[in-house]
Protein backbone atom coordinates (compact mmCIF):
# COMPACT_ATOMS: atom_id res chain seq x y z
CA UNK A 1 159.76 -126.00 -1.27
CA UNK A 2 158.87 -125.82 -5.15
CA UNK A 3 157.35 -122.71 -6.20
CA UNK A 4 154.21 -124.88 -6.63
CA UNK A 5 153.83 -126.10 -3.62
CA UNK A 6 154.36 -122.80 -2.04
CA UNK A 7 150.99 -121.59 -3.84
CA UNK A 8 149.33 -124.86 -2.43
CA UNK A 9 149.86 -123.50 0.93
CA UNK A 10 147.28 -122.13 3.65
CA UNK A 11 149.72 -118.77 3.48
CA UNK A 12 149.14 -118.24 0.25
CA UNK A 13 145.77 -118.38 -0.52
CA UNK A 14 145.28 -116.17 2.73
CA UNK A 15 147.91 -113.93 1.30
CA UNK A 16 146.02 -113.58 -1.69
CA UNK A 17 143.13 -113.15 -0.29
CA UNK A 18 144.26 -110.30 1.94
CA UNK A 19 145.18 -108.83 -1.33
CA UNK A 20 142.34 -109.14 -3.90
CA UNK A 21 140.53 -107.59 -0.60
CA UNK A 22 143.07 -104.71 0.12
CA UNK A 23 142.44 -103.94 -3.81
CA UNK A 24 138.96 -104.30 -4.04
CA UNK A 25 139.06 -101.62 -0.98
CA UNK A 26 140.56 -99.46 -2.24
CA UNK A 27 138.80 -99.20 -5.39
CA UNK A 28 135.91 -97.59 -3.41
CA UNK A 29 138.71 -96.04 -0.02
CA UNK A 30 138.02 -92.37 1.09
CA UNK A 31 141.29 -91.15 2.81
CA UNK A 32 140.99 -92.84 6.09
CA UNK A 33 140.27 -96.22 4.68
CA UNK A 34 143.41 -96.23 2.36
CA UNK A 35 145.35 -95.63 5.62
CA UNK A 36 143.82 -99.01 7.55
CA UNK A 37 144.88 -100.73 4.00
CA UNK A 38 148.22 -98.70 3.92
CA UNK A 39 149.08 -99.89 8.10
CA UNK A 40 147.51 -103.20 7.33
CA UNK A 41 149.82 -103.89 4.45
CA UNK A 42 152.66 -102.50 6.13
CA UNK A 43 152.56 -104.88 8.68
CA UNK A 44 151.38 -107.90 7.00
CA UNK A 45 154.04 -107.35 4.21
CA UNK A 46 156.89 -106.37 6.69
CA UNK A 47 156.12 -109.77 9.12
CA UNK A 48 156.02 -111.74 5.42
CA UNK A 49 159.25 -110.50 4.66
CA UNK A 50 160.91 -111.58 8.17
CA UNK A 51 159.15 -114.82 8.59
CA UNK A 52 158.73 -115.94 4.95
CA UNK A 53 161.05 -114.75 2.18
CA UNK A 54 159.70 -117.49 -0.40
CA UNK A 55 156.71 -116.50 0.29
CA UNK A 56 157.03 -112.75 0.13
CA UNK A 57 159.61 -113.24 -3.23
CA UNK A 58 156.00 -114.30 -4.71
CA UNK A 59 153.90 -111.36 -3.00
CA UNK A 60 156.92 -108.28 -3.78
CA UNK A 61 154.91 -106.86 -7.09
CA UNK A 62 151.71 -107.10 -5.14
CA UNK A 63 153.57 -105.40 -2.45
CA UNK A 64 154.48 -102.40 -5.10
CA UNK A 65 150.82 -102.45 -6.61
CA UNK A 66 149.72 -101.65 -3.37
CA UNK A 67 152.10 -99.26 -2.65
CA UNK A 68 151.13 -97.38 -5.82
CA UNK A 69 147.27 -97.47 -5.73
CA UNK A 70 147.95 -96.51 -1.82
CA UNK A 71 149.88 -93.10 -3.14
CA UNK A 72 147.62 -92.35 -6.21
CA UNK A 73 144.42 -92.73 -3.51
CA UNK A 74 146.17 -90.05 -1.03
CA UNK A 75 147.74 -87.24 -4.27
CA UNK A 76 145.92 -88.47 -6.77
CA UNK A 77 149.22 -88.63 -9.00
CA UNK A 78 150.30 -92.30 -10.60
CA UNK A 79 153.72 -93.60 -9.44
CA UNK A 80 156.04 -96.41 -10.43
CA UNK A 81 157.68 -98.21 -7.16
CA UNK A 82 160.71 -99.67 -8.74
């Protein structure tokens, strides 16, 4: 499947969706709302991975974005997930 028909697909609008809401979340998370996000993106990004590599090749940065506003929510220090 073409790279633009992948972003055609039901999966990835709701992917992005799920993201533009996990980041709009955590924009406004206390502690124990960044760790719903943090388990809820662990296990939607971890079943991506297994069931959908195309998919989750598109989704990886968003993945690490995550991942970094996640950790800068909880220490309040900036990291770069390489």
């Amino acid at each position: 499947m073409s790279l633009i028909e992948l972003m055609k697909t039901k999966e990835y609008k709701d992917a992005d969706k799920k993201v533009k809401d996990w980041k709009e979340r955590l924009s406004k998370a206390n502690n124990s709302e960044v760790m719903k996000v943090k388990d809820e993106k662990l296990a939607f990004f971890s079943e991506m991975r297994k069931s959908n590599q195309d998919l989750y090749s598109i989704f990886e940065i968003n993945d690490k974005e995550l991942s970094e506003l996640i950790y800068e929510k909880l220490t309040g220090k900036k990291v770069i997930i390489d």
